[in-house]
Every structure is written in structure tokens, then in C-alpha cells.
Protein backbone atom coordinates (compact mmCIF):
# COMPACT_ATOMS: atom_id res chain seq x y z
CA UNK A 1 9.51 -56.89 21.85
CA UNK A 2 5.78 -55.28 20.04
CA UNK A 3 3.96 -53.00 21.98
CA UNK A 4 1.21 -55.97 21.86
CA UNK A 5 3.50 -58.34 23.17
CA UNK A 6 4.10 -56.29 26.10
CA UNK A 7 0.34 -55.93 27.17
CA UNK A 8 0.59 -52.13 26.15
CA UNK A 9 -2.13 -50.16 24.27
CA UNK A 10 -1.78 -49.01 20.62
CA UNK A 11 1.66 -47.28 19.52
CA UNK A 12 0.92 -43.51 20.93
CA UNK A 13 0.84 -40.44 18.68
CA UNK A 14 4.12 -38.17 18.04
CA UNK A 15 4.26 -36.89 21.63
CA UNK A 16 5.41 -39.73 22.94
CA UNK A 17 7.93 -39.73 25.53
CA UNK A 18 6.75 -36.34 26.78
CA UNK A 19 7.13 -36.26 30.11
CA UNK A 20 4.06 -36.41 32.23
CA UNK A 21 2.50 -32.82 33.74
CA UNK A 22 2.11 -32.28 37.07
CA UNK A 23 -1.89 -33.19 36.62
CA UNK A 24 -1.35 -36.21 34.65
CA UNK A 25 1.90 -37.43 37.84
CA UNK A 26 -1.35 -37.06 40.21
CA UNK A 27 -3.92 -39.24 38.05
CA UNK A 28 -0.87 -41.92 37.77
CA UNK A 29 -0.42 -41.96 41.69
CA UNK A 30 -3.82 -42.22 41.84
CA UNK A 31 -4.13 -44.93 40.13
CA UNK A 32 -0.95 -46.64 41.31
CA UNK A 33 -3.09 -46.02 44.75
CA UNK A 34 -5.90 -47.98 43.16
CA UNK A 35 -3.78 -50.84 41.43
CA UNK A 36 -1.10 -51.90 44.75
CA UNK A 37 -3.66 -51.22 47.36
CA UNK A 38 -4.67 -53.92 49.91
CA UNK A 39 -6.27 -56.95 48.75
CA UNK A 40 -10.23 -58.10 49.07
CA UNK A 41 -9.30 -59.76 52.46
CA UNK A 42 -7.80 -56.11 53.68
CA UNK A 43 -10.74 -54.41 52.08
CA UNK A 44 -13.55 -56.18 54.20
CA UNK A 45 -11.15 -56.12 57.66
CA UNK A 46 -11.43 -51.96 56.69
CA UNK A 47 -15.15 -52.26 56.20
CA UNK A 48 -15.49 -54.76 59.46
CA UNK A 49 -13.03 -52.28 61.48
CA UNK A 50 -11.09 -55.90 62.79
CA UNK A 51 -8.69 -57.60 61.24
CA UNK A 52 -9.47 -60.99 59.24
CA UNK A 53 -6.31 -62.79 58.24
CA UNK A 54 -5.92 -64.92 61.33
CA UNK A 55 -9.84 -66.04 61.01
CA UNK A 56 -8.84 -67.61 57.72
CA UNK A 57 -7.99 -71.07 57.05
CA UNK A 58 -6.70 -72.12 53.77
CA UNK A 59 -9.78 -74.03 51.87
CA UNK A 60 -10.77 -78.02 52.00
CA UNK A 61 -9.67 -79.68 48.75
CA UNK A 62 -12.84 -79.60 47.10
CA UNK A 63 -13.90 -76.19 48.06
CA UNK A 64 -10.60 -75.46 46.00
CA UNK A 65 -11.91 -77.66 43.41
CA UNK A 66 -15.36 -76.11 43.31
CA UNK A 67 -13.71 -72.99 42.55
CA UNK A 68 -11.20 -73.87 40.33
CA UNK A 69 -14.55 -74.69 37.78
CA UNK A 70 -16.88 -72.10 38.73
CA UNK A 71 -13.64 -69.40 37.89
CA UNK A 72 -12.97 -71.26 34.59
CA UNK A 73 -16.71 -71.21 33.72
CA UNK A 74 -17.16 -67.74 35.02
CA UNK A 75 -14.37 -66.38 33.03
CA UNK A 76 -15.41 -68.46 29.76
CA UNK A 77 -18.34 -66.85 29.92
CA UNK A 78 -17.28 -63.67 30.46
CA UNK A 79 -14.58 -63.84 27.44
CA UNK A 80 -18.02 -64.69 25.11
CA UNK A 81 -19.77 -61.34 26.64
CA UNK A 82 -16.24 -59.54 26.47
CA UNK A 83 -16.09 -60.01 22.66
CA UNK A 84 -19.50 -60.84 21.66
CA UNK A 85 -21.50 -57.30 22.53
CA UNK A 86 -19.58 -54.63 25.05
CA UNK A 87 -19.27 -52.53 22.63
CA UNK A 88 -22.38 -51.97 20.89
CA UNK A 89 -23.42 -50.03 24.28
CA UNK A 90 -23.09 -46.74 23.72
CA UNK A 91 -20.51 -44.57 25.41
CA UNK A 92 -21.49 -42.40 28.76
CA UNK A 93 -20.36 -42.13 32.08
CA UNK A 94 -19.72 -45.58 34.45
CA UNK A 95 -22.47 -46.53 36.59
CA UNK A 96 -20.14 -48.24 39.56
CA UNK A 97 -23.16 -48.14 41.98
CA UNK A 98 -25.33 -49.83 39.85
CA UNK A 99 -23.46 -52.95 39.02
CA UNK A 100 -22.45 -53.16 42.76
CA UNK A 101 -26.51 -53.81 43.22
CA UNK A 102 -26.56 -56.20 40.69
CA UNK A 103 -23.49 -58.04 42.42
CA UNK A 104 -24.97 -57.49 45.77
CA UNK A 105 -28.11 -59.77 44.63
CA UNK A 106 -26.62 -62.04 42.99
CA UNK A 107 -24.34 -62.50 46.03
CA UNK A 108 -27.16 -62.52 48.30
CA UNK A 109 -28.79 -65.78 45.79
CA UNK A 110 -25.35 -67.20 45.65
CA UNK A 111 -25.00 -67.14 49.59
CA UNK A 112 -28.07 -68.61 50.15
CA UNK A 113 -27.28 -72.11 48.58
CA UNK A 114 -23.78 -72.11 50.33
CA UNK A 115 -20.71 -73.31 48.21
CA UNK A 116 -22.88 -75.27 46.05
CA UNK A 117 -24.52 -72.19 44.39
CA UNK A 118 -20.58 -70.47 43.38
CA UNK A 119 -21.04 -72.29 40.62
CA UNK A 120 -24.67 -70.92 39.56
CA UNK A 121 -23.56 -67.19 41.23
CA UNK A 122 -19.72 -66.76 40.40
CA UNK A 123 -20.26 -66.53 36.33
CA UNK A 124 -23.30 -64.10 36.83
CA UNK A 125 -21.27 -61.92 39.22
CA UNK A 126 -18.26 -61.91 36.75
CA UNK A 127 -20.51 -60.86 33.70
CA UNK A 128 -22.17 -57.90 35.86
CA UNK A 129 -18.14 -56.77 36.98
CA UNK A 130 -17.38 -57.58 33.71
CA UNK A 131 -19.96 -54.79 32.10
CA UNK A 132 -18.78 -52.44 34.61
CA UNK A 133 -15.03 -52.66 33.73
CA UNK A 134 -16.21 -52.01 30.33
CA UNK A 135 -18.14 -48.85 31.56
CA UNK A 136 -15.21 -47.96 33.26
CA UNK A 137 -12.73 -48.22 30.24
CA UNK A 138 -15.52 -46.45 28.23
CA UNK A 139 -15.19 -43.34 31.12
CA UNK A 140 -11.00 -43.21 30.17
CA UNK A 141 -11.50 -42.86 26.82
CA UNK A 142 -10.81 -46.67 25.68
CA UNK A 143 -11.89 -47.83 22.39
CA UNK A 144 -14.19 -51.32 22.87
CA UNK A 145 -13.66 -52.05 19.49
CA UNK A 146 -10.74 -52.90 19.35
CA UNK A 147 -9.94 -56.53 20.80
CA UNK A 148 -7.37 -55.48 22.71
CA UNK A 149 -9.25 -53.18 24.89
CA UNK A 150 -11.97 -55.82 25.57
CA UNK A 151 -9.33 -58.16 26.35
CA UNK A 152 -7.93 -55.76 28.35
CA UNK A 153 -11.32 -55.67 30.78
CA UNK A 154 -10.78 -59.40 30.98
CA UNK A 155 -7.30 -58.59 32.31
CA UNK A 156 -8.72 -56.76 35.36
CA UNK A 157 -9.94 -59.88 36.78
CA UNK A 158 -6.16 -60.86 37.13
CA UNK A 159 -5.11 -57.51 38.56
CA UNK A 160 -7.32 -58.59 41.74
CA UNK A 161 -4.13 -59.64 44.10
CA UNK A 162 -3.24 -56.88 46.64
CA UNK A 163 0.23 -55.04 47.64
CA UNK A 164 1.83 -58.38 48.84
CA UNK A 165 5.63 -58.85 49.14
CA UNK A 166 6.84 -60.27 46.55
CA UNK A 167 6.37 -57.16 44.50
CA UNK A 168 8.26 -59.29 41.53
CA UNK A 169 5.44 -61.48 40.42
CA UNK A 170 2.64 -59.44 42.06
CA UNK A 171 2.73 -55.74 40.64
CA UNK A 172 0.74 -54.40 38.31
CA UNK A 173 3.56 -54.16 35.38
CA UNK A 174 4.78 -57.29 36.67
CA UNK A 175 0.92 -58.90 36.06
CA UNK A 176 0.70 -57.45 33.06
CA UNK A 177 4.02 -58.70 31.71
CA UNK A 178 3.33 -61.99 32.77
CA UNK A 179 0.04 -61.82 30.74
CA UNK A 180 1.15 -60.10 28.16
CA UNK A 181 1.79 -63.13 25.64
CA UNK A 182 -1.27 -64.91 26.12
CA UNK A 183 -3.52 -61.90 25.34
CA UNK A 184 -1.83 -60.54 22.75
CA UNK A 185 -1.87 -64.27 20.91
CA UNK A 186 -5.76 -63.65 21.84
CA UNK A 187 -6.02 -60.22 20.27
CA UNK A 188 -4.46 -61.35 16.66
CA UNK A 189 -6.61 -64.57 16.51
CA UNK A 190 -9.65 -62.40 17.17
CA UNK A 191 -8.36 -59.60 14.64
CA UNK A 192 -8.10 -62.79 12.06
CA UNK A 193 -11.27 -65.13 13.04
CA UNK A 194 -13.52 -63.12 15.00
CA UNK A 195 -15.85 -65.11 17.34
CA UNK A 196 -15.74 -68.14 14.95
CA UNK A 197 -13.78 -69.83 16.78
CA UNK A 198 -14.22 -69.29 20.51
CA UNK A 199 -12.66 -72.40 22.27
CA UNK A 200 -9.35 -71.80 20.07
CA UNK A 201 -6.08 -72.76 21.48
CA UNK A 202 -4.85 -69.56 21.79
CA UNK A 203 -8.13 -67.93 23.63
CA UNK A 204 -8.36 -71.07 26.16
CA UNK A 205 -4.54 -69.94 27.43
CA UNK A 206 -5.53 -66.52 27.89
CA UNK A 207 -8.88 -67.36 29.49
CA UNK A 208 -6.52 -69.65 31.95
CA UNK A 209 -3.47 -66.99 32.63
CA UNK A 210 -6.32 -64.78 33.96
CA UNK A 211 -8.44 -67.55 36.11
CA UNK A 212 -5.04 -68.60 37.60
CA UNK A 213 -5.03 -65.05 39.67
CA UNK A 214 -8.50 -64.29 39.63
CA UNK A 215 -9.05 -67.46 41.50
CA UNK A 216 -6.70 -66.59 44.56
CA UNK A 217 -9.14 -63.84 44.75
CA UNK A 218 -12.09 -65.82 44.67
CA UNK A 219 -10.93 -68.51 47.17
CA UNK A 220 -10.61 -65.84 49.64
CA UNK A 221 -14.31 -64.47 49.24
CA UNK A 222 -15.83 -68.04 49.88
CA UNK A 223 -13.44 -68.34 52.82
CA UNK A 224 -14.57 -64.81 54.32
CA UNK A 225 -17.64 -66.42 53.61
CA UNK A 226 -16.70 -68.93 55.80
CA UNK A 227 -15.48 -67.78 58.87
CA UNK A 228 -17.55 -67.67 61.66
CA UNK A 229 -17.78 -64.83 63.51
CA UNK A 230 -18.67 -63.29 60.04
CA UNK A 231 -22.19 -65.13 60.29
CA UNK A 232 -23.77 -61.94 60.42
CA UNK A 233 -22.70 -60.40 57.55
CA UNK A 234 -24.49 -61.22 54.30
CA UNK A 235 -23.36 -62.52 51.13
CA UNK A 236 -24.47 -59.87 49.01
CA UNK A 237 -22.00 -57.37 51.47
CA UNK A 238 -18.80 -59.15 50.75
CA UNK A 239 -20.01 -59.35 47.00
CA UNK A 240 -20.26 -55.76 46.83
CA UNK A 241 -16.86 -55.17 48.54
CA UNK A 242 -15.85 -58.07 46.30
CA UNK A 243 -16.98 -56.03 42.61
CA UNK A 244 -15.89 -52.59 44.50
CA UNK A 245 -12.34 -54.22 44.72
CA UNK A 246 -11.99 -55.22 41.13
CA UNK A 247 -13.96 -51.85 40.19
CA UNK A 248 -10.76 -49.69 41.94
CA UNK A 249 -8.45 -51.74 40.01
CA UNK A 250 -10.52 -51.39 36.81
CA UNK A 251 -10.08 -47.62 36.86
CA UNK A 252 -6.25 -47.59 38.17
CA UNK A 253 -5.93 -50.02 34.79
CA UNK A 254 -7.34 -47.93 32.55
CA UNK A 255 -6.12 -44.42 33.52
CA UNK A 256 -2.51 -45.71 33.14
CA UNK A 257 -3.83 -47.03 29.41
CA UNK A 258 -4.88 -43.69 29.17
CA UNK A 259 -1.97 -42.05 29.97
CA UNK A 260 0.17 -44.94 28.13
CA UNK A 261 -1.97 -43.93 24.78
CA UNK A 262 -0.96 -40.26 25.06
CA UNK A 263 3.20 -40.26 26.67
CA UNK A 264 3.84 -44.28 25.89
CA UNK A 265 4.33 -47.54 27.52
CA UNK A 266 7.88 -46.76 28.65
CA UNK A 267 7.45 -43.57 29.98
CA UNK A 268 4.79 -44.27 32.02
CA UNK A 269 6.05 -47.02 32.96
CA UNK A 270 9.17 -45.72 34.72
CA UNK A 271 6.85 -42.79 36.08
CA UNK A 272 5.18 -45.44 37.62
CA UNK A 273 7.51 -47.11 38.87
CA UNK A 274 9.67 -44.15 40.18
CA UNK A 275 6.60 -43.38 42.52
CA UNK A 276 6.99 -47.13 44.06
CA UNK A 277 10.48 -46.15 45.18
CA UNK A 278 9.96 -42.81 46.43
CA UNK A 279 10.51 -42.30 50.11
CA UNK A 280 7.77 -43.32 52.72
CA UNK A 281 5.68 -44.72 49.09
CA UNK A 282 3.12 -46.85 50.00
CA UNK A 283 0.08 -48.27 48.37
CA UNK A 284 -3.13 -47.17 49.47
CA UNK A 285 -5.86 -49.16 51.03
């Protein structure tokens, strides 16, 4: 199987293999800290000091419809920004805290109209968390030119899911594998065609691999939304936990790239791995 094929960055230079140094083992559990930590619903329980999961009931059929389209739209949108004009930004340092303003606003409009207004808030959020992945991947050293990288921000909307059981379909080598086929069929037809052809085939099934997870995540920030005794806390609050969430993930993703660019997929792979079944290992909240 390619290196594209298995959602891994370019083939790395003649070190690879090297074992990691004792530096680089602490940046990788770091990020494996980032990547199987709990999931948005744990994340605003931490914030709320109380736990959440019992106040949540599993969505009315066309709340789940209503955000079945606004992820869709959200995410088609976001693929046009993703490829159309991250990277003629220049490169500096990420600038978490201000996207988490702009994604506290717009969560603050977006609450105000109720479920109606996911549909007008949800593609706007995802296009300001979307620019700050890409600041994010800029920070690691990632190369926005290349359409793999940019695809690769769109990945972090599917990395969203947190440290559940079922380890098999919901780790982070596991996501990517899963992914890996769609977005590398995505990378080539953007290598061949550019942005000529946007609602291709190939990019609609990548676009859809990703809203398939990303939406779990988004059904449970309307139903936080929803519960109750959560009436006094704002939109715009869970929509900054909500872009802080997929902001941790964006830098676990991109520091193993990192490290994948320099010691290869494999290798930090099984690094990774190996730290999941340490003794007493545990993802980090």
C-alpha cells in the first residue's frame, strides 16, 4: 500500500526509521494526549465541573436531519476555502485565541436563532476552525501547498470523536486509515485538475467520509445546547469549547505529521501505538 493511500505525509528523507529521541517520545505523547483525549461532551462537563452525559437525549429526527445538511454544507464550503486560498497566507505563529473569538460570535448569532440558524452558523464556524487548523499546521512545519496537507486540515474535522471504547474504529490511526482512500483519491484529482472541478466524484466522497464523524460531533453541541439546566450558559461558550476541541486535535495531528515527515509513517506509528499499551496509559482530558 502508497504512503498516500495510507493517509501518511510525503515519503521521509534518508533517516527514516530512526528511532525517536527522548524529546521527540515526549512531543508524540503529547500529542497522543491531545488526539485520544475526552470528547466535546467530556470537555464542557470539565469546564461545567458536573457531569453531562445523563442530561443528554439522543436528537428528534429532524434535528438529526438539520444537521446532517448544515455539516455537508459546512464542510463543502470549507473544502472550497481549504483548496482555494490557505495558503497564500503567509507563514507565522497560530493565533488559537483569536479564532476561538471569531467562533465564540458566531456561536453567540447562531444560538440566538435556535436550531434554525445551524444552518446559517455551522459553515461560518467551520471556515473560522478551518483557518485555524491551517495556522496550526503552518506552526509544525506543514507545507499548504501541497494538497495533501490542506486536505489533511479537512481531516481534523473527522478526528473530533473522543477516547471511546471501541478503540478499533475510533483511534486516531484507526480514523485515519479509514480515511485514508478517499483523501488520497482527493489529493491526485486535485494534483491533476486543480479547482476545476470542485463537485467531482472523487472530492464529494472525501467531503462525506469526513462529515460522517464530524457530524457525531456536531449533534452533540446542539444537544448540549439543548439541555436544560445548561440555559445559562451561552452559545458562543460551548462554541469556543467546541473550536478549542478540534484546535487540540489539530495540533496532536500535525505534530505526529511532523514527526512522520522526519522518522516515517511506520515508526511512528508503532511509537504511538506502544504508548497506548503501556501500563496505567491513558488519554488525557
Amino acid at each position: 500500500m502508497s504512503a498516500a493511500q495510507h493517509g501518511r505525509p510525503a515519503p521521509p528523507p534518508e533517516d527514516a526509521d530512526a528511532p525517536l529521541s527522548p524529546a521527540e517520545l515526549e512531543e508524540l505523547a503529547r500529542a497522543r494526549a491531545l488526539l485520544e483525549g475526552g470528547g466535546l461532551v467530556v470537555r464542557v462537563a470539565d469546564a461545567l465541573g458536573r457531569p453531562l452525559e445523563a442530561g443528554l437525549e439522543r436528537l428528534p429526527a429532524r434535528a438529526r436531519e438539520a444537521v446532517r445538511g448544515a455539516t455537508q454544507t459546512a464542510l463543502e464550503r470549507g473544502l472550497r476555502v481549504a483548496l482555494g486560498t490557505m495558503a497564500e497566507e503567509p507563514s507565522r505563529a497560530s493565533s488559537e485565541r483569536l479564532h476561538k473569538a471569531a467562533a465564540a460570535t458566531t456561536g453567540a448569532v447562531g444560538g440566538f436563532f435556535g436550531l434554525g440558524g445551524l444552518t446559517l452558523e455551522l459553515p461560518v464556524t467551520t471556515v473560522v476552525m478551518l483557518r485555524s487548523i491551517a495556522d496550526i499546521a503552518r506552526s509544525e512545519n506543514q507545507d499548504l501547498a501541497r494538497p495533501e496537507t490542506r486536505l489533511a486540515c479537512l481531516e481534523v474535522f473527522a478526528l473530533g470523536g473522543g477516547g471511546g471504547d471501541n478503540a478499533a474504529e475510533t483511534g486516531y490511526y484507526a480514523v485515519r486509515a479509514a480515511l485514508s482512500q478517499a483523501l488520497a483519491e482527493a489529493a491526485r484529482h486535485i494534483a491533476q485538475h486543480g479547482l476545476s472541478r470542485e463537485g467531482a466524484p472523487v472530492l464529494v466522497r472525501a467531503v462525506a467520509a469526513v462529515a460522517a464523524r464530524f457530524g457525531v460531533v456536531v449533534e452533540q453541541k446542539v444537544a448540549l445546547a439543548s439541555v436544560p439546566f445548561l440555559g445559562a450558559v451561552t452559545a458562543s461558550m460551548i462554541n469556543t469549547l467546541f473550536i478549542d476541541h478540534f484546535q487540540k486535535r489539530a495540533r496532536g495531528h500535525f505534530v505526529v505529521r511532523r514527526l512522520e515527515a522526519i522518522h516515517g509513517y511506520e515508526t511512528v506509528r508503532e511509537a504511538y501505538e506502544t504508548m497506548g499499551r503501556a501500563p496505567g496509559a491513558g488519554a488525557a482530558r
